[in-house]
Protein backbone atom coordinates (compact mmCIF):
# COMPACT_ATOMS: atom_id res chain seq x y z
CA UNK A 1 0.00 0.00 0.00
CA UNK A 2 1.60 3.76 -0.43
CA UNK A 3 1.52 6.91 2.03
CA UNK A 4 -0.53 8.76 -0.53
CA UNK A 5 -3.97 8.93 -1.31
CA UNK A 6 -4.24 6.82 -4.24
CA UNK A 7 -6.18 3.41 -3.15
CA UNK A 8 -3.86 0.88 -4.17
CA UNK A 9 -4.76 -3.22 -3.30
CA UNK A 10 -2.14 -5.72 -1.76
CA UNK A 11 -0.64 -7.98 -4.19
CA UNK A 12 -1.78 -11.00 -2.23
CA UNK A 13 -5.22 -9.75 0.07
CA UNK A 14 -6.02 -7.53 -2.16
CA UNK A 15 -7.18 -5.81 0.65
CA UNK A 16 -8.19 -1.94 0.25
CA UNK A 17 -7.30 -0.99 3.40
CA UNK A 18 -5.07 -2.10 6.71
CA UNK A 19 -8.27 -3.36 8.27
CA UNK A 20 -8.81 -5.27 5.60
CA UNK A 21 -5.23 -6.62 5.73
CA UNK A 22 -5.90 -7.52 9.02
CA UNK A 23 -9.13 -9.60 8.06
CA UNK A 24 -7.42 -11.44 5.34
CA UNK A 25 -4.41 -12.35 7.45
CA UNK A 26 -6.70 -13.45 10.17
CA UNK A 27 -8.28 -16.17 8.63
CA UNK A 28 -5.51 -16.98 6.21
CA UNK A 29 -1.85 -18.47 6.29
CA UNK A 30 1.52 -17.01 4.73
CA UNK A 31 2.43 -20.50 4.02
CA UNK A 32 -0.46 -21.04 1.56
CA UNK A 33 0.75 -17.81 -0.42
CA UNK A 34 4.67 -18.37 0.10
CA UNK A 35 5.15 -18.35 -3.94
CA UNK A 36 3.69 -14.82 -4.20
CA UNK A 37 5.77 -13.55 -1.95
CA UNK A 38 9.38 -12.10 -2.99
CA UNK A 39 12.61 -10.69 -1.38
CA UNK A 40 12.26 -7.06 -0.27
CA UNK A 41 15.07 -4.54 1.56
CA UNK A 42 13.94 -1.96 4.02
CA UNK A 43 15.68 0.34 6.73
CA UNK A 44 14.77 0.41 9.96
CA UNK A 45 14.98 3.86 12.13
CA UNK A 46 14.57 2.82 15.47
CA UNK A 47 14.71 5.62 18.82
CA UNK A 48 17.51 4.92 20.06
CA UNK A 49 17.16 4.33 24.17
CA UNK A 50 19.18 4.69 26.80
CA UNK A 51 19.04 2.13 29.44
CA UNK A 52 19.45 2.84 33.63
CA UNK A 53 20.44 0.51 36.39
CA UNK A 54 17.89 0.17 39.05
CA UNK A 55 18.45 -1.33 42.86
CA UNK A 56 16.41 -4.90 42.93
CA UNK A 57 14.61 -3.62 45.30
CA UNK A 58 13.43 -0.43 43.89
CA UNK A 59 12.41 -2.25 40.69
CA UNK A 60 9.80 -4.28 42.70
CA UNK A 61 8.44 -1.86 43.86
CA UNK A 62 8.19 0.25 40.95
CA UNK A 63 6.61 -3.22 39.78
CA UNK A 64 4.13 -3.34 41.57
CA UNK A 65 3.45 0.25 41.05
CA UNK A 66 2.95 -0.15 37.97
CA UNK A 67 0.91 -3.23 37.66
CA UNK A 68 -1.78 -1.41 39.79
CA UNK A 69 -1.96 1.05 37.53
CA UNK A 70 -2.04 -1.04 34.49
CA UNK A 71 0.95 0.35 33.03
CA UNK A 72 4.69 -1.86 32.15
CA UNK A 73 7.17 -0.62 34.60
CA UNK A 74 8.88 1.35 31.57
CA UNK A 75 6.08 3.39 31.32
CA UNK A 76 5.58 4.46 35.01
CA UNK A 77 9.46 5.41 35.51
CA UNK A 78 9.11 7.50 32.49
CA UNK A 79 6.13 9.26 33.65
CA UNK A 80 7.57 9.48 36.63
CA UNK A 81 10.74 11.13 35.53
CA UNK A 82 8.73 13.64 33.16
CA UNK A 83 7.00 14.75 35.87
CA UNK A 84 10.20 15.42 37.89
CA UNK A 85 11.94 16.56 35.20
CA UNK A 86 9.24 19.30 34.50
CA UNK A 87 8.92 20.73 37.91
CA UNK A 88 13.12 21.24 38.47
């Protein structure tokens, strides 16, 4: 599919649209469509992240912080640190 507005179909759904995609690839298997498939290149540009050390201890608890609230433990530090962060 392309990032403009032209409506273009999948070579193998031939799906309209990425819900459609979705459908199709819900009720059907790669494996049956291997031979329309071919070899493709593509870059990746991942955020690069920065990783901290944390005392055992204060990871569980930040744990189970976060798993009352819902959130991975990843998310709750970060919120966490924005917050800080914004009222120094």
């Amino acid at each position: 599919m392309s990032e403009n507005n032209d409506t273009q179909v999948t070579s193998i759904s031939k799906a309209r649209t990425l819900e459609e995609i979705a459908d199709f690839w819900d009720t059907h298997s790669l494996a049956d469509h291997w031979d329309e498939t071919h070899e493709v290149e593509f870059e990746v540009r991942a955020t690069r992240r920065r990783r901290v050390t944390l005392d055992p201890d204060i990871y569980t608890q930040v744990e189970t912080q976060a798993h009352a609230r819902g959130i991975s433990p990843e998310t709750l530090v970060n919120l966490w640190l924005v917050e800080r962060l914004q009222e120094a």
